[in-house]
C-alpha atoms as a PDB file:
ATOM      1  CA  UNK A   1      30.801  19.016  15.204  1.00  0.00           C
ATOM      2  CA  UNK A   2      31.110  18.541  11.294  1.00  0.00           C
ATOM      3  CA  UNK A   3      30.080  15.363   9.401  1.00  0.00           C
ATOM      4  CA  UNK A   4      33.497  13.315   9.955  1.00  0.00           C
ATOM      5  CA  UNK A   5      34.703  13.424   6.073  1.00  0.00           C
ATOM      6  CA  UNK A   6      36.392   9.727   6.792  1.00  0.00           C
ATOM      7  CA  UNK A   7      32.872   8.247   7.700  1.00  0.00           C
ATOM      8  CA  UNK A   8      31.182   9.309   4.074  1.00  0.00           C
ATOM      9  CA  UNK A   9      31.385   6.933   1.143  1.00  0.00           C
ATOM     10  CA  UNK A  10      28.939   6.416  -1.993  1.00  0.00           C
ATOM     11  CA  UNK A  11      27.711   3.385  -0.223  1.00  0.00           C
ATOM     12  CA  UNK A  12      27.270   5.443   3.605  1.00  0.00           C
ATOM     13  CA  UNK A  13      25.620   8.077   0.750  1.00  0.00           C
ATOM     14  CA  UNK A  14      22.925   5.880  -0.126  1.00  0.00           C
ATOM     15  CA  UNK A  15      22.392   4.482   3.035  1.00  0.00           C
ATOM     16  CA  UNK A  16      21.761   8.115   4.120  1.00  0.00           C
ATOM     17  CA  UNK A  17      19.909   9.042   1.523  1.00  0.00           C
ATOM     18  CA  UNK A  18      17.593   5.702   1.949  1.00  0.00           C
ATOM     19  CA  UNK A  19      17.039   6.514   5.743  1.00  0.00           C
ATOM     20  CA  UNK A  20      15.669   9.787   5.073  1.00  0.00           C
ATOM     21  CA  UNK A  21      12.949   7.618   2.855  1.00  0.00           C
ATOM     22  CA  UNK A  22      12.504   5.408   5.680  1.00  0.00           C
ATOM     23  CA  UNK A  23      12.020   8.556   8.013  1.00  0.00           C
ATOM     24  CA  UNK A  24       9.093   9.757   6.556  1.00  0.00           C
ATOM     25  CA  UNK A  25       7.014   7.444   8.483  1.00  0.00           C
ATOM     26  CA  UNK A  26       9.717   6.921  10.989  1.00  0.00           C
ATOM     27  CA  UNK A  27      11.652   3.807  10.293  1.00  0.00           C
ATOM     28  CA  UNK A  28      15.815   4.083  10.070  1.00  0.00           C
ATOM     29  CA  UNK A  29      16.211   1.767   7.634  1.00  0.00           C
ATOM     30  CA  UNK A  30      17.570   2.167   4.023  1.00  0.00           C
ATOM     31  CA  UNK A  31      15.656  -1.199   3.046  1.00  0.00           C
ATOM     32  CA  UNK A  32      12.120   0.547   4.079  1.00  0.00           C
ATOM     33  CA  UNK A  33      13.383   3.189   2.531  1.00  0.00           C
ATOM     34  CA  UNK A  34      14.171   1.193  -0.668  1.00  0.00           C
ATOM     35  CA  UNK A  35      10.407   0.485  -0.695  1.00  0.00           C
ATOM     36  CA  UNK A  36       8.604   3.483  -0.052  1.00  0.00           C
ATOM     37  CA  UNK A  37      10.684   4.791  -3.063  1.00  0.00           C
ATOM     38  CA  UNK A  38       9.650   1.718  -4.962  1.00  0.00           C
ATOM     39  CA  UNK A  39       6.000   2.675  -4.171  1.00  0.00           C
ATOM     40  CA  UNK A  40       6.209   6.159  -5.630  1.00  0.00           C
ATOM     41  CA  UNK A  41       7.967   5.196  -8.573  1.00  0.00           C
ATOM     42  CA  UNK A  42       5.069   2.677  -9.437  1.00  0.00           C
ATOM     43  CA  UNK A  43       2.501   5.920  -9.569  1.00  0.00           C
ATOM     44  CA  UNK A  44       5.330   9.030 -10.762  1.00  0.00           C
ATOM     45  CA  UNK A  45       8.456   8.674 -12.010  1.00  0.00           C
ATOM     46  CA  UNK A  46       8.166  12.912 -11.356  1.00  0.00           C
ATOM     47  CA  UNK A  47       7.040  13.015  -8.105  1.00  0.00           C
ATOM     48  CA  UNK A  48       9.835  10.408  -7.224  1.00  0.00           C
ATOM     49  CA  UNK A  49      11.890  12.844  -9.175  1.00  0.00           C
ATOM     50  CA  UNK A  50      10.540  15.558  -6.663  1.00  0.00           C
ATOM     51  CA  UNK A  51      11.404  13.297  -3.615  1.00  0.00           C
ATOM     52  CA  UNK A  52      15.115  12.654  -4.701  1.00  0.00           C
ATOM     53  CA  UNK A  53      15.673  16.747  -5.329  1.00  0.00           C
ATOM     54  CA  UNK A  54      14.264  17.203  -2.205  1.00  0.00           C
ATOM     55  CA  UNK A  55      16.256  14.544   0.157  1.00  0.00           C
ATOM     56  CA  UNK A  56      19.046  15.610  -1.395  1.00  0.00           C
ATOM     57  CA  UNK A  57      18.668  19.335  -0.832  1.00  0.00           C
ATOM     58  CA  UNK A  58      17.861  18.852   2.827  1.00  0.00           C
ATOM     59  CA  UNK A  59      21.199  16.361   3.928  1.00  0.00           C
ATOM     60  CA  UNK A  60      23.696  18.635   1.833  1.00  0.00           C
ATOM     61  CA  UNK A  61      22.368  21.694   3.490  1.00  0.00           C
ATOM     62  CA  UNK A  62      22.856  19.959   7.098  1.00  0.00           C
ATOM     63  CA  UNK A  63      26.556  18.501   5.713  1.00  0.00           C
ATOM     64  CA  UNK A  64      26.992  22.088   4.644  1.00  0.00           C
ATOM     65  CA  UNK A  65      25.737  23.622   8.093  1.00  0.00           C
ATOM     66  CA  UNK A  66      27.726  21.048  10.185  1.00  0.00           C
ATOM     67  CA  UNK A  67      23.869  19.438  11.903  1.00  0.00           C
ATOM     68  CA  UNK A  68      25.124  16.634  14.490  1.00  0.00           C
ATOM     69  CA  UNK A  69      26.630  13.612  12.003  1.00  0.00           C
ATOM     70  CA  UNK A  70      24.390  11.114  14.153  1.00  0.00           C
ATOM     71  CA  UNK A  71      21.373  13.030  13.167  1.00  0.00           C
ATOM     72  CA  UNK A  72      22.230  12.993   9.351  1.00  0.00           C
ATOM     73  CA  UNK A  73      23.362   9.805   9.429  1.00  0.00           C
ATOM     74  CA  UNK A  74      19.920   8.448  10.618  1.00  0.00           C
ATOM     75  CA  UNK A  75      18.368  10.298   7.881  1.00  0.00           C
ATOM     76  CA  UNK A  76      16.535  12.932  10.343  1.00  0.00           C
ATOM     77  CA  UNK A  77      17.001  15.471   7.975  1.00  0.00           C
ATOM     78  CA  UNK A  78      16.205  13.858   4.317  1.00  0.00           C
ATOM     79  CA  UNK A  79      12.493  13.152   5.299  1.00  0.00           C
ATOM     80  CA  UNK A  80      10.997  16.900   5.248  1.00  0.00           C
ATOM     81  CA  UNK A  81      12.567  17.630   1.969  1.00  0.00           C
ATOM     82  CA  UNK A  82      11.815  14.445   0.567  1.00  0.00           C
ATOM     83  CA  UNK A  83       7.709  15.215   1.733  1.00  0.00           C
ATOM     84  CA  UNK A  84       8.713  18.963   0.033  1.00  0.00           C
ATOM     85  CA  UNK A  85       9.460  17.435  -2.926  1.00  0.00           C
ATOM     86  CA  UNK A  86       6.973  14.960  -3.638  1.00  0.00           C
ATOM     87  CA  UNK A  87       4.748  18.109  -2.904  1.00  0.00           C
ATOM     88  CA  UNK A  88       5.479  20.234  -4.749  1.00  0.00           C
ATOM     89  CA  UNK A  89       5.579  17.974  -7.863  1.00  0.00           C
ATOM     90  CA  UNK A  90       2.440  16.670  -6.931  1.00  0.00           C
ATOM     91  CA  UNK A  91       0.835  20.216  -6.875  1.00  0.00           C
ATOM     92  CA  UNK A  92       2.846  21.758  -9.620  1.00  0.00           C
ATOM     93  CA  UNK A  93       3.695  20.667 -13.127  1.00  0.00           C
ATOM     94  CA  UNK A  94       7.827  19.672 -12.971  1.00  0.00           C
ATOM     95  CA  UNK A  95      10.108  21.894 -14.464  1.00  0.00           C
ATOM     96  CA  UNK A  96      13.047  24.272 -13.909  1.00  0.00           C
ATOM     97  CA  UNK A  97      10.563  26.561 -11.827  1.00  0.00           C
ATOM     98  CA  UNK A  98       9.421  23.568  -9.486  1.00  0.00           C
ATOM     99  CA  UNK A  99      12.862  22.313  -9.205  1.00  0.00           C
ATOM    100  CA  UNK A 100      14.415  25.407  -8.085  1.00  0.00           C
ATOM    101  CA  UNK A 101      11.820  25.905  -5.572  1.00  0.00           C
ATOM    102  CA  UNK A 102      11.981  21.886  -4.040  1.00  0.00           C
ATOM    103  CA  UNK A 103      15.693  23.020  -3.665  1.00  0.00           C
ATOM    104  CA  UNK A 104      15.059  26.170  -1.402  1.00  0.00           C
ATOM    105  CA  UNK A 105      12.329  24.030   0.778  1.00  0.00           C
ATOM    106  CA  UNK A 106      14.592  20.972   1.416  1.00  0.00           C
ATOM    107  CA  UNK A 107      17.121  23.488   2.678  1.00  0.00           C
ATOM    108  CA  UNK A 108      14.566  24.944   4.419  1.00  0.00           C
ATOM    109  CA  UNK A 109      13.139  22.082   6.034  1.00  0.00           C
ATOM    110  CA  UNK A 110      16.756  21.039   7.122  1.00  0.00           C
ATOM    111  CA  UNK A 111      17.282  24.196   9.188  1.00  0.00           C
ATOM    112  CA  UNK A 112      13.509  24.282  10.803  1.00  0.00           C
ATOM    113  CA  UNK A 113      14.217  20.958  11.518  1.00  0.00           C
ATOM    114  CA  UNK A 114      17.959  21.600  13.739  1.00  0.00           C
ATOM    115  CA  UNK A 115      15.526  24.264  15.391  1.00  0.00           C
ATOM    116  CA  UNK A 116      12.889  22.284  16.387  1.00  0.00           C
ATOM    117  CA  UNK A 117      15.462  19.602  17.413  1.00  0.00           C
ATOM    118  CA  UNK A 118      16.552  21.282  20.858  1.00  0.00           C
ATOM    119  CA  UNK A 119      12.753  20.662  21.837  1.00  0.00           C
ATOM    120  CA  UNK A 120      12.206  17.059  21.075  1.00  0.00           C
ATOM    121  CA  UNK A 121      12.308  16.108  24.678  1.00  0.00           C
ATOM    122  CA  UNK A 122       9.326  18.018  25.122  1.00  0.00           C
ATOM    123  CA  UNK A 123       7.824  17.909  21.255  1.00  0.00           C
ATOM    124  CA  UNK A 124       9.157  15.814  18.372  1.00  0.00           C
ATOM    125  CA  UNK A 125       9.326  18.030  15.192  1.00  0.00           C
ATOM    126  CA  UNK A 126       7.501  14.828  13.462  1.00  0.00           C
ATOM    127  CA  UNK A 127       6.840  16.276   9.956  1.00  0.00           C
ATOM    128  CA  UNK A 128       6.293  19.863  11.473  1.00  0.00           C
ATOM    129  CA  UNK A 129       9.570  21.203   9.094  1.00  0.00           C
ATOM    130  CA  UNK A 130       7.963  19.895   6.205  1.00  0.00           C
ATOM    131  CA  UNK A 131       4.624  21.363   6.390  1.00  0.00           C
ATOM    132  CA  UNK A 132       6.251  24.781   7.508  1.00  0.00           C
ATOM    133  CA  UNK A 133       8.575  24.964   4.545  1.00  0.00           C
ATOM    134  CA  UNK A 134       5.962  23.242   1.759  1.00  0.00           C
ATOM    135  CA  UNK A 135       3.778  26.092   2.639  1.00  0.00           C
ATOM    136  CA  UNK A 136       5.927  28.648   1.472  1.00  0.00           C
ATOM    137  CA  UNK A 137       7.086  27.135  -1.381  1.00  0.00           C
ATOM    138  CA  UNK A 138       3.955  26.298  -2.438  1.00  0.00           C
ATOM    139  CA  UNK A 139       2.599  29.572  -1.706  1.00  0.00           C
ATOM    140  CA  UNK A 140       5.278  31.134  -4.114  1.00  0.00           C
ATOM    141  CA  UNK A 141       4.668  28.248  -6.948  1.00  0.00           C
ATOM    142  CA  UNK A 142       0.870  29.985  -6.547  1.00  0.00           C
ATOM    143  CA  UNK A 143       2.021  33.468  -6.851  1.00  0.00           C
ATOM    144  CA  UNK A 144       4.802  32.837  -9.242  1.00  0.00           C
ATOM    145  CA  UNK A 145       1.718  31.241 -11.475  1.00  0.00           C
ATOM    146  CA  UNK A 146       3.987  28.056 -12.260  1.00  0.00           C
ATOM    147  CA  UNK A 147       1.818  25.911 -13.952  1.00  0.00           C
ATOM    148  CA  UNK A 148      -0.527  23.355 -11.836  1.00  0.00           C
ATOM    149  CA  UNK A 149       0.324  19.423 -12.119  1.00  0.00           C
ATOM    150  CA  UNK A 150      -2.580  17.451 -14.212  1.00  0.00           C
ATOM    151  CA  UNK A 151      -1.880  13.796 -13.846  1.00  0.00           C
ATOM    152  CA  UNK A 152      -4.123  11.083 -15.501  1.00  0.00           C
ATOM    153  CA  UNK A 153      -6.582   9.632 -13.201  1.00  0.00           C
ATOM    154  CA  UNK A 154      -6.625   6.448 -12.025  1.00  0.00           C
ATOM    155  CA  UNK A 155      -9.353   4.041 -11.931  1.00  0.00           C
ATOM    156  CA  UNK A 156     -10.328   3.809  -7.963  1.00  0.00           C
ATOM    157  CA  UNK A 157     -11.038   0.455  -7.063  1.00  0.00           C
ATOM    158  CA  UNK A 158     -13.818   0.900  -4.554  1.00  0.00           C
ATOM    159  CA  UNK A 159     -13.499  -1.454  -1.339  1.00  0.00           C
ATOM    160  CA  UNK A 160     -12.467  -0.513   2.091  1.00  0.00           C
ATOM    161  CA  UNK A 161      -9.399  -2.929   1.623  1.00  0.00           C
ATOM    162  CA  UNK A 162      -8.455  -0.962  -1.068  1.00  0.00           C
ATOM    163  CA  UNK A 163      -8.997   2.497   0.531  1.00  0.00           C
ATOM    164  CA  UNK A 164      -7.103   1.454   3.597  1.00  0.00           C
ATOM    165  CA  UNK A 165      -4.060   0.662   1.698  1.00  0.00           C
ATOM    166  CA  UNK A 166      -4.639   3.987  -0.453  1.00  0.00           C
ATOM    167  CA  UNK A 167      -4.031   5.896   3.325  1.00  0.00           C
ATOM    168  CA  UNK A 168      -0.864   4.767   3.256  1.00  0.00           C
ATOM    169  CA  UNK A 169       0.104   5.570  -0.287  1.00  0.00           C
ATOM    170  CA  UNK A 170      -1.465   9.011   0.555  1.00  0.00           C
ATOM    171  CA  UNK A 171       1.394   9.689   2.815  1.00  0.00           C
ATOM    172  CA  UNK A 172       3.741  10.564  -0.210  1.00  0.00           C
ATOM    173  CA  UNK A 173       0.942  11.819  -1.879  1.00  0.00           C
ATOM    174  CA  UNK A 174       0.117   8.925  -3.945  1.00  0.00           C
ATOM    175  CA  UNK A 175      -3.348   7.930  -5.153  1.00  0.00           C
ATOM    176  CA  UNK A 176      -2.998   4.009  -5.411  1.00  0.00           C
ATOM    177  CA  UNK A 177      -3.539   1.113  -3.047  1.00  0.00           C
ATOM    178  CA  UNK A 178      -0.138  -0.415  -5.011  1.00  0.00           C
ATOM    179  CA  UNK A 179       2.303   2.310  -3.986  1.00  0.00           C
ATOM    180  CA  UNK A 180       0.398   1.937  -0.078  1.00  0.00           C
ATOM    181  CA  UNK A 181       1.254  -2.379  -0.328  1.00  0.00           C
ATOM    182  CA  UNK A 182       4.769  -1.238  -1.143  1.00  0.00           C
ATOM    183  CA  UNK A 183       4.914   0.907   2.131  1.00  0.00           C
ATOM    184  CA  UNK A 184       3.367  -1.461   3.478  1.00  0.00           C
ATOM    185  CA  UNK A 185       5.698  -4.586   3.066  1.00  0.00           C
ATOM    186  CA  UNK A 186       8.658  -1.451   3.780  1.00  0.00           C
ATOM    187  CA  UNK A 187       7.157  -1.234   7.610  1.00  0.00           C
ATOM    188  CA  UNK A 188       6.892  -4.936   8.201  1.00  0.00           C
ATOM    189  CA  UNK A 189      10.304  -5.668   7.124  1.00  0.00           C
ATOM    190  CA  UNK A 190      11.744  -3.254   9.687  1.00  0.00           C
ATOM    191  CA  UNK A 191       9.223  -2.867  12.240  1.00  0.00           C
ATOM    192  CA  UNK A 192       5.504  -5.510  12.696  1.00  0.00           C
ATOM    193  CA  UNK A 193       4.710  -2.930  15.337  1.00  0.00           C
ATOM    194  CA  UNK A 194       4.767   0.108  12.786  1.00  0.00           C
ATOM    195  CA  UNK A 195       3.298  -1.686  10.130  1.00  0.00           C
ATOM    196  CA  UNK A 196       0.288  -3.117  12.337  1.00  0.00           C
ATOM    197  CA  UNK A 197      -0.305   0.894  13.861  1.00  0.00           C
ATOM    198  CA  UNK A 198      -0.152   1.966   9.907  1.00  0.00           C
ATOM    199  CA  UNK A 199      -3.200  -0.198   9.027  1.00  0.00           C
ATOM    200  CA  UNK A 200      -4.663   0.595  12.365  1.00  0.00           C
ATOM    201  CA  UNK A 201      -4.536   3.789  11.722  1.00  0.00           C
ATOM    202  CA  UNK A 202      -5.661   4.502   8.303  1.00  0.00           C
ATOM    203  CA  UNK A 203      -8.505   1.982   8.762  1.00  0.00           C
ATOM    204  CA  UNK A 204      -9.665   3.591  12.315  1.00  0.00           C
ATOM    205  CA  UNK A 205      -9.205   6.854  10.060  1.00  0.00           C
ATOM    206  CA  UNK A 206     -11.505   5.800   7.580  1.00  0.00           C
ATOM    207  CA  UNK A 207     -14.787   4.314  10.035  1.00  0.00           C
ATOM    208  CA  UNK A 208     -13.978   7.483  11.644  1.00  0.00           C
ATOM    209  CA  UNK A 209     -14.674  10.067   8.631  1.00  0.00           C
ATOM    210  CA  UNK A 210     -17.741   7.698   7.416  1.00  0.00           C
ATOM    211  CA  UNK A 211     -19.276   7.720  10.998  1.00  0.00           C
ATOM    212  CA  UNK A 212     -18.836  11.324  11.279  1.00  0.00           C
ATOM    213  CA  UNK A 213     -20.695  11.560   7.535  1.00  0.00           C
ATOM    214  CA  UNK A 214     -17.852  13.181   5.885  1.00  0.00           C
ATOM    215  CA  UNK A 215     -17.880  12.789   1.890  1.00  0.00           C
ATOM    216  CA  UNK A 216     -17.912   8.935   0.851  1.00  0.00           C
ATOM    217  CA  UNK A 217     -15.584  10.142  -2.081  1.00  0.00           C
ATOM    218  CA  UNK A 218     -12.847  11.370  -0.384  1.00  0.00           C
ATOM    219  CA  UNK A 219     -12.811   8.238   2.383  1.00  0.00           C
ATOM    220  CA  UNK A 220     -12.435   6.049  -0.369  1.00  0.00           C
ATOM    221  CA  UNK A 221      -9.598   7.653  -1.980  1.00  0.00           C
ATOM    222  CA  UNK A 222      -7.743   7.356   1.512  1.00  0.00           C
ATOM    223  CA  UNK A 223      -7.689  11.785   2.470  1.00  0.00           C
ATOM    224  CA  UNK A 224      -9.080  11.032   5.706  1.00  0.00           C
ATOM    225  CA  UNK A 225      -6.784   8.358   6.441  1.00  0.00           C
ATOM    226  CA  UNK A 226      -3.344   9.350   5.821  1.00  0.00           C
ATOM    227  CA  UNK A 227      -2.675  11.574   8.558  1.00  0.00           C
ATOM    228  CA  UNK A 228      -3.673   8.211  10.847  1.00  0.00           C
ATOM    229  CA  UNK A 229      -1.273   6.244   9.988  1.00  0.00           C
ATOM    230  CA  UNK A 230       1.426   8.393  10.745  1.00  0.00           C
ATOM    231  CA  UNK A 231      -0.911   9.142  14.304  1.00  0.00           C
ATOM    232  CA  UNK A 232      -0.825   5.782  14.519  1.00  0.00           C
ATOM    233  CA  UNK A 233       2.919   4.985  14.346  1.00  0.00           C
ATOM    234  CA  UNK A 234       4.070   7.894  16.170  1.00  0.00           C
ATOM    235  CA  UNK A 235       1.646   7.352  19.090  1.00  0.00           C
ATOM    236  CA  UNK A 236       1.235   3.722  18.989  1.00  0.00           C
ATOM    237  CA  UNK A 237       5.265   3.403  19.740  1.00  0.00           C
ATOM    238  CA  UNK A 238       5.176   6.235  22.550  1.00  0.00           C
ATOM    239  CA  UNK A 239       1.953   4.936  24.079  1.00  0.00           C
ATOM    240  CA  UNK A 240       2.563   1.130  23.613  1.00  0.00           C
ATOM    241  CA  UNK A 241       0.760  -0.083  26.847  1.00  0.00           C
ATOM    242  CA  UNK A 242      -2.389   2.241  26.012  1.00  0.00           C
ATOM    243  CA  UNK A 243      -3.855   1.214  22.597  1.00  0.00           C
ATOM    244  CA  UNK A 244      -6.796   3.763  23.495  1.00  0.00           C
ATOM    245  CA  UNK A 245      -3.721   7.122  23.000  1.00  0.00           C
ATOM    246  CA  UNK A 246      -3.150   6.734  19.608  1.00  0.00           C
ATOM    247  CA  UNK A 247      -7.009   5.903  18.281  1.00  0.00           C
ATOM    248  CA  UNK A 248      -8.623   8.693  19.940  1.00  0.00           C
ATOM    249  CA  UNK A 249      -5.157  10.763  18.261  1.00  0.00           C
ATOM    250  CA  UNK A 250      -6.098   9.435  14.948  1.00  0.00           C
ATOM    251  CA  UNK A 251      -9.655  10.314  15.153  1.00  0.00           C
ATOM    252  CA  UNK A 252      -8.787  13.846  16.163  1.00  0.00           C
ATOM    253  CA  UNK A 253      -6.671  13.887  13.045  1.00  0.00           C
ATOM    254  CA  UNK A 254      -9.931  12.887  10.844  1.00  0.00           C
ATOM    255  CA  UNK A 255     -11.631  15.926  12.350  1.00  0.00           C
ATOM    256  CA  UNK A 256      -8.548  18.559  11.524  1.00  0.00           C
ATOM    257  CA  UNK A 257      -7.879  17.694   8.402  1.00  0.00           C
ATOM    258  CA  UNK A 258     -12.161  18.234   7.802  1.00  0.00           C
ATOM    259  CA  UNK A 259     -11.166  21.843   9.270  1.00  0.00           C
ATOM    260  CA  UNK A 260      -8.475  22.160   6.559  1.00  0.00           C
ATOM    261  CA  UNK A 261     -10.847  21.866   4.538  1.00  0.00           C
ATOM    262  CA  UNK A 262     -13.327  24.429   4.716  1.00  0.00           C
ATOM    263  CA  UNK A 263     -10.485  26.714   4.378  1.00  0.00           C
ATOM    264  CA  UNK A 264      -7.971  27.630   1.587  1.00  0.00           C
ATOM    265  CA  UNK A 265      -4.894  25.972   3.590  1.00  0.00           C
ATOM    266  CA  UNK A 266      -3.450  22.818   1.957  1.00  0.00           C
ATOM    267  CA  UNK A 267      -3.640  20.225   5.184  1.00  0.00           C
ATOM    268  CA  UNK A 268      -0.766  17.966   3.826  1.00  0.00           C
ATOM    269  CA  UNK A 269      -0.032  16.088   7.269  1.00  0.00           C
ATOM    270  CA  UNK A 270      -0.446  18.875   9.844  1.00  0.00           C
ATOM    271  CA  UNK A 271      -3.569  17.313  11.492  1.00  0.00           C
ATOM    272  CA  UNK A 272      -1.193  15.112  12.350  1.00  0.00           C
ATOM    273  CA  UNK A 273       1.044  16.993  13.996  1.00  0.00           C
ATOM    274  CA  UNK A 274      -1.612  18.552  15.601  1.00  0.00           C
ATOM    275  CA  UNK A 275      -3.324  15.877  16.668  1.00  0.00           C
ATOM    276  CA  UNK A 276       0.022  13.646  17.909  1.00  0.00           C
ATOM    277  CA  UNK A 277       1.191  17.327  19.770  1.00  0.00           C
ATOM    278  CA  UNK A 278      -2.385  17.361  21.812  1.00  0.00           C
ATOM    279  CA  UNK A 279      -2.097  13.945  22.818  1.00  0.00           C
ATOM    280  CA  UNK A 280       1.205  13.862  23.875  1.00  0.00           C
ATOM    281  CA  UNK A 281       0.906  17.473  25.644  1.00  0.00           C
ATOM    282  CA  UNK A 282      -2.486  16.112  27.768  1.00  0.00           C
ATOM    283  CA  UNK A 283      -0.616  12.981  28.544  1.00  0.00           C
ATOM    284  CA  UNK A 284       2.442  15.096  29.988  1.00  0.00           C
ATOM    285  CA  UNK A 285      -0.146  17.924  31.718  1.00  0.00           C
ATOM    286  CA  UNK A 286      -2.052  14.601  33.462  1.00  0.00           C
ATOM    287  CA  UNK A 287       1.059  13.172  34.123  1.00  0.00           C
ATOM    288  CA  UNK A 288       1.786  16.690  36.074  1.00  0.00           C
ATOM    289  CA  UNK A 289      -1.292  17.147  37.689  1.00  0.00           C
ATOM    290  CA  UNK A 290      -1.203  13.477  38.693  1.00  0.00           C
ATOM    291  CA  UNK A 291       2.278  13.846  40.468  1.00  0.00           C
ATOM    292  CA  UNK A 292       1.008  17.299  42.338  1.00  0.00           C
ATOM    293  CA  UNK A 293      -2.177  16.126  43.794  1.00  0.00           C
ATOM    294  CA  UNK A 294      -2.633  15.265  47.640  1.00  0.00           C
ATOM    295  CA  UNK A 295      -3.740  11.581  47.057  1.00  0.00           C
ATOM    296  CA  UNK A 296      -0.435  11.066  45.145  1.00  0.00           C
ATOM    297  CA  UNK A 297       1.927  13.339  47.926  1.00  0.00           C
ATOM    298  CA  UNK A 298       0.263  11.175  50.726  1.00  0.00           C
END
């Protein structure tokens, strides 16, 4: 079915486009959205840049393909090229070269993501369309020898307070506890229970990587953490009457992502995919087994 023309205005436009912000940690709301685009702006102005580009090329490639108007509506398909974009930026200096390529990844991500759609009764696509697509382009900035992003660094506040709230901002990418308060306040005001699963989370994600002696460096500037919280949210509202799913999910994120890096793959937030995919996939296979055995047929 096409996007129903009479149902799109500039203000239905924005409240689109705001969803797909929202979406990238799994809230359908334009006013989280609002703030999680108020977070990256307070760290880049071009990786916010990146993010826009991005959103933008993924929803007008789904308007263009006809994708179900529910699913665009609800911003399913802004959040992967929003993640593309704030990648790419974030690896690669901004220019024509990066542009061009943010615009063939959102579009990208928008058709992975109709694919992997006809499975989410089984496995939700998460940010599975992102990573896919971010690979490539990324792969081609490297080839294509675009020039590599050099931001100014900023002065890390050391404190695990601090480094939890830098997990969060690490989601889009962005170094700074600030841009993670602003994400923050963007969960609570649509959803405590995401918001509480999002410090969970990053902060189980962070005693995690220390315990397990991983570099002190790298907790503190929130790597080990990000792919939590979105572990946390995703499993913590599937598994909301077992806290114990979505921990023992985030610290098999913290243990990917370490595997990431002793290779040459950027991890960006497949650990947790991964990691949500495994949990979800031994919940369903005990679930089976459970149903099949004698004591349960008796």
């Amino acid at each position: 079915m096409r996007y129903p023309v009479e149902r799109f205005s500039v203000k239905c436009g924005v409240a689109l486009f705001l969803n797909g912000f929202g979406q990238i940690m799994f809230q359908q709301s334009a006013l989280t959205g609002i703030f999680f685009f108020i977070g990256i702006c307070t760290n880049s102005l071009f990786m916010a840049s990146g993010g826009i580009l991005g959103a933008l090329s993924g929803v007008i490639t789904a308007r263009f393909l006809a994708f179900k108007s529910n699913d665009i509506l609800q911003g399913v398909y802004g959040f992967n090229g929003a993640l593309v974009g704030i990648a790419l930026i974030f690896s690669y200096a901004p220019g024509p070269p990066s542009y061009l390529l943010i615009l063939l990844g959102g579009a990208i991500s928008s058709v992975l993501m109709n694919v992997m759609l006809r499975w989410r009764d089984h496995l939700p696509p998460l940010t599975a369309p992102f990573i896919l697509s971010a690979w490539i382009m990324l792969l081609i900035a490297h080839l294509s020898g675009i020039e590599p992003a050099s931001y100014s660094t900023v002065p890390v506040y050391r404190g695990d307070v601090f480094a939890v709230f830098r997990g969060l901002g690490q989601v889009m990418f962005q170094d700074s506890w600030i841009a993670g308060i602003a994400f923050s306040i963007g969960l609570v005001l649509h959803s405590r229970h995401a918001a509480a699963w999002a410090l969970i989370g990053s902060a189980v994600g962070l005693v995690a990587a220390r315990s397990l002696g991983y570099p002190e460096t790298l907790v503190q500037t929130g790597i080990f953490s990000f792919n939590g919280v979105l572990t946390g949210i995703a499993l913590g509202d599937k598994f909301r009457d077992n806290a114990m799913m979505p921990i023992v999910g985030v610290v098999l994120s913290v243990v990917i992502i370490r595997g990431f890096q002793s290779t040459s793959i950027p991890a960006l937030t497949a650990p947790f995919v991964l990691s949500t995919w495994v949990i979800i996939l031994v919940n369903k296979l005990g679930i089976l087994l459970h149903r099949t055995s004698p004591t349960h047929l008796r």
